[in-house]
C-alpha atoms as a PDB file:
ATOM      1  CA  UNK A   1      59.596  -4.670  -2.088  1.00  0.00           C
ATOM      2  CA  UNK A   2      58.974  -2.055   0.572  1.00  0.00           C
ATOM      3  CA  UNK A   3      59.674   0.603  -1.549  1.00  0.00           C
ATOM      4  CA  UNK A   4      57.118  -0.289  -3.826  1.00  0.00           C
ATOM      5  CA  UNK A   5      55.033  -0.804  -0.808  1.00  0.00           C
ATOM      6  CA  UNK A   6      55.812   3.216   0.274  1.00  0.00           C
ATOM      7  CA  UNK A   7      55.403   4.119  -3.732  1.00  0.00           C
ATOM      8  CA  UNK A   8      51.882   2.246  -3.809  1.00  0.00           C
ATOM      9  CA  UNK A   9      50.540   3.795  -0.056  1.00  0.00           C
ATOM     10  CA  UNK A  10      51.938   7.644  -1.233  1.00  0.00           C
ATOM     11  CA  UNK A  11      50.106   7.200  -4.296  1.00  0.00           C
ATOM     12  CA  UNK A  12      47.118   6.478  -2.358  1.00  0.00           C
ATOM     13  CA  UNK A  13      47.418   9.074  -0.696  1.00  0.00           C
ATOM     14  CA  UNK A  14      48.065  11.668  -3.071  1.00  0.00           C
ATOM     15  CA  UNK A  15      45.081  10.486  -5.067  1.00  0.00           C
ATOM     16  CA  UNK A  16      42.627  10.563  -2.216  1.00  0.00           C
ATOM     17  CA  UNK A  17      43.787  14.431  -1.499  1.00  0.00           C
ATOM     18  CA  UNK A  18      43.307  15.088  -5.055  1.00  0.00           C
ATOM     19  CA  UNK A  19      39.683  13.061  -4.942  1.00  0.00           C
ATOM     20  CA  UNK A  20      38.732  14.955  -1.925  1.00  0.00           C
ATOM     21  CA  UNK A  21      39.260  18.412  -3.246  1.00  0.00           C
ATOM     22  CA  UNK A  22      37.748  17.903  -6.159  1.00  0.00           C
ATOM     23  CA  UNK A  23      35.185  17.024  -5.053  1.00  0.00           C
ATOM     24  CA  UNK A  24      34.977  19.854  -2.651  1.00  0.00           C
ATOM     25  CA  UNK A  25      35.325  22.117  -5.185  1.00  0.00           C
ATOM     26  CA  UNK A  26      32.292  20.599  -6.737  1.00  0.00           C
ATOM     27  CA  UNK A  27      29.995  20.936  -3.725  1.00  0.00           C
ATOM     28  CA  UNK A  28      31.188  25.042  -3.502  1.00  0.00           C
ATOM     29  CA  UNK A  29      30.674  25.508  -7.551  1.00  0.00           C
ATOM     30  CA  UNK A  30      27.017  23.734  -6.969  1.00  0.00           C
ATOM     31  CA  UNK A  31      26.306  25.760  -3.739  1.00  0.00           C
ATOM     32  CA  UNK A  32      27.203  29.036  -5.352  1.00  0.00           C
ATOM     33  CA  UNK A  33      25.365  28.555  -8.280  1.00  0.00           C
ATOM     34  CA  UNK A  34      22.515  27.952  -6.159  1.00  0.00           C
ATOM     35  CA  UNK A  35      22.838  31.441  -4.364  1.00  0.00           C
ATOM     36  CA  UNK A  36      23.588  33.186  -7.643  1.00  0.00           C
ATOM     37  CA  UNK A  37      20.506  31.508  -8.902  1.00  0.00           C
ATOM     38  CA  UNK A  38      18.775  32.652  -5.352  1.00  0.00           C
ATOM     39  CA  UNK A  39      17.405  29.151  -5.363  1.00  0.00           C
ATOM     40  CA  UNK A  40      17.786  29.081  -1.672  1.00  0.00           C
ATOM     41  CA  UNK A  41      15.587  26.159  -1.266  1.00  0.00           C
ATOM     42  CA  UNK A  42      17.957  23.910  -2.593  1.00  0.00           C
ATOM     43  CA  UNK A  43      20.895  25.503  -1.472  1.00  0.00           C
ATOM     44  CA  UNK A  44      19.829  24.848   1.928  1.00  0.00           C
ATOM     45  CA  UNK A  45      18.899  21.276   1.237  1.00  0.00           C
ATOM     46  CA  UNK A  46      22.422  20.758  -0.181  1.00  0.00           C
ATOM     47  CA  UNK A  47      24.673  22.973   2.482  1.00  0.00           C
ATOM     48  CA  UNK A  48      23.203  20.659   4.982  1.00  0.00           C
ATOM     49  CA  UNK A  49      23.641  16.943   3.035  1.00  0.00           C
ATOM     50  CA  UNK A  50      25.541  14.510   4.633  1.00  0.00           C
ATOM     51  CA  UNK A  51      28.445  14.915   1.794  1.00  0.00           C
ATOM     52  CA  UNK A  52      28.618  18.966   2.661  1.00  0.00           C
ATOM     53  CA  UNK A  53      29.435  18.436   6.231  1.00  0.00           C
ATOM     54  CA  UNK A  54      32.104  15.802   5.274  1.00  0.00           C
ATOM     55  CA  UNK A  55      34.083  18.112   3.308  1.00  0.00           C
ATOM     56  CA  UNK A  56      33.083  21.567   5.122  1.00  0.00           C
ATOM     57  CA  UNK A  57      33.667  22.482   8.660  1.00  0.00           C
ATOM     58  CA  UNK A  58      31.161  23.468  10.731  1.00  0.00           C
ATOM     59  CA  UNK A  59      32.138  27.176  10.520  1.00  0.00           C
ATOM     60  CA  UNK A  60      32.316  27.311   6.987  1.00  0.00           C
ATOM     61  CA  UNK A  61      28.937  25.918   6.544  1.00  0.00           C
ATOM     62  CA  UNK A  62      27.240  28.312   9.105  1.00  0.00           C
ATOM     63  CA  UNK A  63      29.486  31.199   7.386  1.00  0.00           C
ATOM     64  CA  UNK A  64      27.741  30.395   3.543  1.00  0.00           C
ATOM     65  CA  UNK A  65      24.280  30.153   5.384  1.00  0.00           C
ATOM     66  CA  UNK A  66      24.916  33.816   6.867  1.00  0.00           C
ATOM     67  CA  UNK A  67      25.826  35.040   3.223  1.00  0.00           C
ATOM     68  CA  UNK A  68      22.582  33.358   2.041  1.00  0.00           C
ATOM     69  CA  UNK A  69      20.670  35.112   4.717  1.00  0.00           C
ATOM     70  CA  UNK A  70      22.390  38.456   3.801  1.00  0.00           C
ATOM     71  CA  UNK A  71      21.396  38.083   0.101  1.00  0.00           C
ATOM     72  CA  UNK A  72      17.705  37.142   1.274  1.00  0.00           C
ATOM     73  CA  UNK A  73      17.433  40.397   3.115  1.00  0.00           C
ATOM     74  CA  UNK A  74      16.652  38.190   6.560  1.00  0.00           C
ATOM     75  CA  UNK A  75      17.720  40.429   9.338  1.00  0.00           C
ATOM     76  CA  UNK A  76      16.225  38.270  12.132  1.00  0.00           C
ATOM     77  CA  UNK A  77      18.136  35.061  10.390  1.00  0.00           C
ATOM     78  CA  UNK A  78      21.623  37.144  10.027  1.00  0.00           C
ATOM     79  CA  UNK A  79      21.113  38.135  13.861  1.00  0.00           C
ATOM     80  CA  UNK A  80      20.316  34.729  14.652  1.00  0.00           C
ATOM     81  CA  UNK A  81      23.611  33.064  12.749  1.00  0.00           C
ATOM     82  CA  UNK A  82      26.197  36.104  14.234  1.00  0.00           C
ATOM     83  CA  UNK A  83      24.697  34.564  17.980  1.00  0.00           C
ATOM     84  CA  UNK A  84      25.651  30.828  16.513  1.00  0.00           C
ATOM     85  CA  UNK A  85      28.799  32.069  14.270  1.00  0.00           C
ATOM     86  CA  UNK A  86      30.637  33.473  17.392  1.00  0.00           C
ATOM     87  CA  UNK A  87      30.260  30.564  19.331  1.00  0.00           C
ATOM     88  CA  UNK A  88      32.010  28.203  16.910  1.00  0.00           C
ATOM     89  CA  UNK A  89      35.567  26.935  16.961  1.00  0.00           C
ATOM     90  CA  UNK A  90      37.496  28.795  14.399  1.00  0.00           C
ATOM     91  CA  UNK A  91      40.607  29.997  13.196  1.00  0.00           C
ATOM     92  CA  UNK A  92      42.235  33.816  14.328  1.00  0.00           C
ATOM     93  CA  UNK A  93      42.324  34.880  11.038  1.00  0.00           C
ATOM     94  CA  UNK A  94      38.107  33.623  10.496  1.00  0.00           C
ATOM     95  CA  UNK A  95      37.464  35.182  13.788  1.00  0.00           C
ATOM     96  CA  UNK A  96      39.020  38.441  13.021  1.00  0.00           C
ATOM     97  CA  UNK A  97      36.766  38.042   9.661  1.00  0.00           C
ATOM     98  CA  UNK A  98      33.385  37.245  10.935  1.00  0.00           C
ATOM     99  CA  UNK A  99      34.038  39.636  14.130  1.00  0.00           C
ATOM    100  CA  UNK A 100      34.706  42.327  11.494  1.00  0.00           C
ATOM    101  CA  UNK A 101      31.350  41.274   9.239  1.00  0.00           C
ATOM    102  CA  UNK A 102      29.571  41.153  12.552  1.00  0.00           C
ATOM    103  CA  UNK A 103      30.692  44.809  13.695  1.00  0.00           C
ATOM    104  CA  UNK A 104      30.082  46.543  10.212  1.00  0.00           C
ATOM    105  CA  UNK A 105      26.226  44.769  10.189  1.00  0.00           C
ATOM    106  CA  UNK A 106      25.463  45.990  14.024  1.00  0.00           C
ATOM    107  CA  UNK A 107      26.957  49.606  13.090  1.00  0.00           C
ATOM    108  CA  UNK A 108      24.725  49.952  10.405  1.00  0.00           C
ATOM    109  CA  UNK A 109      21.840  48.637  12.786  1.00  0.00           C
ATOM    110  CA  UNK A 110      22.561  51.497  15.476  1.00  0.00           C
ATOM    111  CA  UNK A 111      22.734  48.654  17.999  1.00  0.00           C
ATOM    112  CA  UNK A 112      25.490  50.103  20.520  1.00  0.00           C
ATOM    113  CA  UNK A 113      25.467  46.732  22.681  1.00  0.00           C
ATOM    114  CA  UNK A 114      26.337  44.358  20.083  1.00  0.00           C
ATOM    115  CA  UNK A 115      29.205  47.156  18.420  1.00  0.00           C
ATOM    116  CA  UNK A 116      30.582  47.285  21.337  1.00  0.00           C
ATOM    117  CA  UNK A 117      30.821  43.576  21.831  1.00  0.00           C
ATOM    118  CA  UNK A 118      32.627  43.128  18.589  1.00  0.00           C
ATOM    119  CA  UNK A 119      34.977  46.086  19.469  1.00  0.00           C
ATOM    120  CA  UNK A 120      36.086  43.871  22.500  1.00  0.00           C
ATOM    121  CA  UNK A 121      36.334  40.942  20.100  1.00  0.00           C
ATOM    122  CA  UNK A 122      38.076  42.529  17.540  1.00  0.00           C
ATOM    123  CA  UNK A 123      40.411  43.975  20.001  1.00  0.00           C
ATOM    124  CA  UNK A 124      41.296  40.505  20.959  1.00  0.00           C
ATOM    125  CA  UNK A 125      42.513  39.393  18.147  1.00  0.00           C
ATOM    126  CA  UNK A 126      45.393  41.699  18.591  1.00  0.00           C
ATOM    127  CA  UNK A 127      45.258  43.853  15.504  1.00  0.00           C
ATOM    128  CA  UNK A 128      45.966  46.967  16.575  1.00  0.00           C
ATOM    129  CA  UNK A 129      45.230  49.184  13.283  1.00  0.00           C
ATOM    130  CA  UNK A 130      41.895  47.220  12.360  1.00  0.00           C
ATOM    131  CA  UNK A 131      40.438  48.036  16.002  1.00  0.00           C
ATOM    132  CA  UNK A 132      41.504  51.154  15.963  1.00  0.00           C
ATOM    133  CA  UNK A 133      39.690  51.999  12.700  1.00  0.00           C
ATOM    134  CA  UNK A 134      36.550  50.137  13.993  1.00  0.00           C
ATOM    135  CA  UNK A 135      36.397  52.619  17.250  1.00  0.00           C
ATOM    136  CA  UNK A 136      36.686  55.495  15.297  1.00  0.00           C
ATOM    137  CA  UNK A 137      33.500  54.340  13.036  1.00  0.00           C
ATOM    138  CA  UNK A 138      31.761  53.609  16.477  1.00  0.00           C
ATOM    139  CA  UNK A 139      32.737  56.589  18.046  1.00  0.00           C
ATOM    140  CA  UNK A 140      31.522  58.912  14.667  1.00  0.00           C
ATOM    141  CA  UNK A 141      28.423  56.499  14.084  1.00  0.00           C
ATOM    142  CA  UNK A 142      27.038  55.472  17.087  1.00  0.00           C
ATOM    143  CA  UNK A 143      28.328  58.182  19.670  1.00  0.00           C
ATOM    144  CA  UNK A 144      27.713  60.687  17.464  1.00  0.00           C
ATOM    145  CA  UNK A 145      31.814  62.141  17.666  1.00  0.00           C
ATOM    146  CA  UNK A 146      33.123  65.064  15.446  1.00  0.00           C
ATOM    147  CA  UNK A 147      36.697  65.062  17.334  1.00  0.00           C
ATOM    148  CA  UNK A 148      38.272  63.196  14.321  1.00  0.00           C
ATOM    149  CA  UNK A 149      37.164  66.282  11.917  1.00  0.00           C
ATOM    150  CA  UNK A 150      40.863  68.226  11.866  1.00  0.00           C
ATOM    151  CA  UNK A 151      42.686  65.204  11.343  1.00  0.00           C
ATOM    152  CA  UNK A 152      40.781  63.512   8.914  1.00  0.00           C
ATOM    153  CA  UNK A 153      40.624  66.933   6.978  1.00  0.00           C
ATOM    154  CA  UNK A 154      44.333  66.748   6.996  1.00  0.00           C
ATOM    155  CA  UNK A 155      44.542  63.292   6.001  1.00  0.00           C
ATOM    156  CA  UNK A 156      41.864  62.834   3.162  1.00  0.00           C
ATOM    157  CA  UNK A 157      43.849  65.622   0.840  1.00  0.00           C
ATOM    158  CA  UNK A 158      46.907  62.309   0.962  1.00  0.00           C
ATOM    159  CA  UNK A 159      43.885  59.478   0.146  1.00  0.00           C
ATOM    160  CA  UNK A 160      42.773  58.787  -2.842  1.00  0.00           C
ATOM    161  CA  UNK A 161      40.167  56.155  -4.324  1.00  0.00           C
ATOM    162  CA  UNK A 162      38.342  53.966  -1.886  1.00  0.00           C
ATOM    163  CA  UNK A 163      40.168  55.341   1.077  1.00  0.00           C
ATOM    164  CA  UNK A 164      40.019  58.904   0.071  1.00  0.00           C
ATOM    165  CA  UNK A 165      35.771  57.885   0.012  1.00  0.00           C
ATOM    166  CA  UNK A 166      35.345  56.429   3.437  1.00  0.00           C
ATOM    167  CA  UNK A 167      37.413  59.990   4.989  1.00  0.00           C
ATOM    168  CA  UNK A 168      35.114  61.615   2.967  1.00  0.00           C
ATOM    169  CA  UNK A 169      32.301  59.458   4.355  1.00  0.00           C
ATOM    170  CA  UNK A 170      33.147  59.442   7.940  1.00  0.00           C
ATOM    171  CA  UNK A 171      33.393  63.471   7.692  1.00  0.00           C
ATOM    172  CA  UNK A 172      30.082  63.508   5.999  1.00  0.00           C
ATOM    173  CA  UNK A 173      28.648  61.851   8.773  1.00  0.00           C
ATOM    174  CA  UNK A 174      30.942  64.384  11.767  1.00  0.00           C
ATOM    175  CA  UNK A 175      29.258  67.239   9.762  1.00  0.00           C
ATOM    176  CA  UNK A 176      25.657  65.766  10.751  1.00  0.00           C
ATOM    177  CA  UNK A 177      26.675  65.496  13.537  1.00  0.00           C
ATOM    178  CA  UNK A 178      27.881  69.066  14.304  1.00  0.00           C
ATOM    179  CA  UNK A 179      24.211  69.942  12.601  1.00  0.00           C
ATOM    180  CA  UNK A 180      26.268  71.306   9.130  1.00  0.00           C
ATOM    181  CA  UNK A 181      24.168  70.209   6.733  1.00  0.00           C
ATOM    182  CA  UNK A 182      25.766  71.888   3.779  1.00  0.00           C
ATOM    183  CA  UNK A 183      29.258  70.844   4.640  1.00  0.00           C
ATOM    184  CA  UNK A 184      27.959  67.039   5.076  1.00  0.00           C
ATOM    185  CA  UNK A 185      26.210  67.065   1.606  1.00  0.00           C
ATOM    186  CA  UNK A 186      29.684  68.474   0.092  1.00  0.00           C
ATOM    187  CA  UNK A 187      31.556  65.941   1.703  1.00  0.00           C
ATOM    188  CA  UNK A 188      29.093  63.078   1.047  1.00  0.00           C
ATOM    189  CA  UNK A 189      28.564  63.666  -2.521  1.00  0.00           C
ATOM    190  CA  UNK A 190      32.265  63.786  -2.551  1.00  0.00           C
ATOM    191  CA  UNK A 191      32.146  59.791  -1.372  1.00  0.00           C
ATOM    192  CA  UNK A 192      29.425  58.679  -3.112  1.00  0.00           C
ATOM    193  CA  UNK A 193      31.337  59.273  -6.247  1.00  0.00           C
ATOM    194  CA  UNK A 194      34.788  58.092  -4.295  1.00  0.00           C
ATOM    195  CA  UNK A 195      32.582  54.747  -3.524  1.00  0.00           C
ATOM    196  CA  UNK A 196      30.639  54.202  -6.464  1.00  0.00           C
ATOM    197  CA  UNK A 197      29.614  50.285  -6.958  1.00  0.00           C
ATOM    198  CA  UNK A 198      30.468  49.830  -3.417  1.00  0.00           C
ATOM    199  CA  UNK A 199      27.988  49.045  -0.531  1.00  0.00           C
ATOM    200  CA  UNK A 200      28.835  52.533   0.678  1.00  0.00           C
ATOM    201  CA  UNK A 201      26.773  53.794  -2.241  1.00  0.00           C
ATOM    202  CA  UNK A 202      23.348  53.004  -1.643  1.00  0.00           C
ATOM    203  CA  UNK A 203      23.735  54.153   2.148  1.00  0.00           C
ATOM    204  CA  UNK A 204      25.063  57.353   1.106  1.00  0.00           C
ATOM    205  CA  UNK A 205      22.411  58.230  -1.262  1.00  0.00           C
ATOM    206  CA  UNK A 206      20.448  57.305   1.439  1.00  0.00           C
ATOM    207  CA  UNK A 207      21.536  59.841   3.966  1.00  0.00           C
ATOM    208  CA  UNK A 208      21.922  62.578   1.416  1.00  0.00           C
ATOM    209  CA  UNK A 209      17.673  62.136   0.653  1.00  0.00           C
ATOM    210  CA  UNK A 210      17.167  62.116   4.368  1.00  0.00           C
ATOM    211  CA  UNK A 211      18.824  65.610   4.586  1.00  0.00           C
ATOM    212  CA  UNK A 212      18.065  67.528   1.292  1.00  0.00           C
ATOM    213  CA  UNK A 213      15.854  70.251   2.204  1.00  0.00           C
END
């Protein structure tokens, strides 16, 4: 009899866990659909129903909100969820991942305060390489460095695809700095063929109208 009892209560449980992802699942196929749709109305509505919060953490919901923001093009919204994002409880591996989207949208925005911030908090999280790679895009982007040209010149010729793009990128951007236009364009065009269908791609074609003559 009480191992029919423990058969009965672990089937219980097993079909509860089962229950509950599925229909997690269904709440994240329904929310995506509404962002692929753009219908952000009713994604909204539906990220903050009672049933979202009892399957989704509080960071994960704020985390799908900042992706909806990003596809509506709201930079006061995105600056507004980073501020509530970094407060939250979370994980090492989802603060290493939101410190990381964080950094990459603040370059981009020239704001040297708030890179610097997520340097510190990237740093934190103890991996070496990735903060190491973030302060050399700081130093090139928002210090305006060109003391990484020689080695990256040695390095790209090893690189190829994606990686072989963002030396070519990040030397681009040295060359600007050092006021060598026509070196820059060579090594830009370079990427923007290295990072086609990337988000690299609009930004380069970007910078290379800003400094055609």
């Amino acid at each position: 009899m009480e191992m029919m009892v423990w058969i009965i209560f672990t089937l219980i449980i097993v079909v509860s866990f089962v229950g509950s992802t599925f229909l997690k699942n269904n709440i994240f196929n329904k929310l995506l659909k509404d962002m692929q749709k753009q219908d952000f109305d009713t994604f909204f509505k539906r990220l903050d129903s009672f049933t979202t919060k009892l399957f989704y953490a509080p960071f994960n919901r704020e985390y799908m909100r900042l992706n909806a923001y990003f596809l509506m093009g709201d930079e006061k919204k995105i600056k507004e969820q980073f501020d509530l994002i970094l407060t939250l409880r979370m994980s090492k591996k989802q603060d290493i991942d939101i410190s990381l989207k964080a950094f990459y949208f603040y370059i981009d925005d020239k704001n040297k305060q708030k890179t610097e911030e997520m340097l510190q908090r990237i740093q934190k999280c103890g991996n070496e390489e990735i903060y190491t790679q973030c302060k050399i895009m700081s130093a090139i982007v928002i210090d305006k460095s060109i003391e990484y040209i020689d080695d990256m010149e040695a390095q790209v010729k090893q690189c190829e695809g994606i990686d072989r793009g963002m030396f070519h990128y990040l030397l681009g951007l040295q060359y600007l700095n050092k006021k060598d236009t026509p070196k820059a364009m060579e090594y830009l065009q370079s990427a923007q063929k290295d990072l086609k269908d990337s988000p690299y791609e609009l930004k380069i074609k970007q910078i290379i109208k800003e400094h055609k003559k």
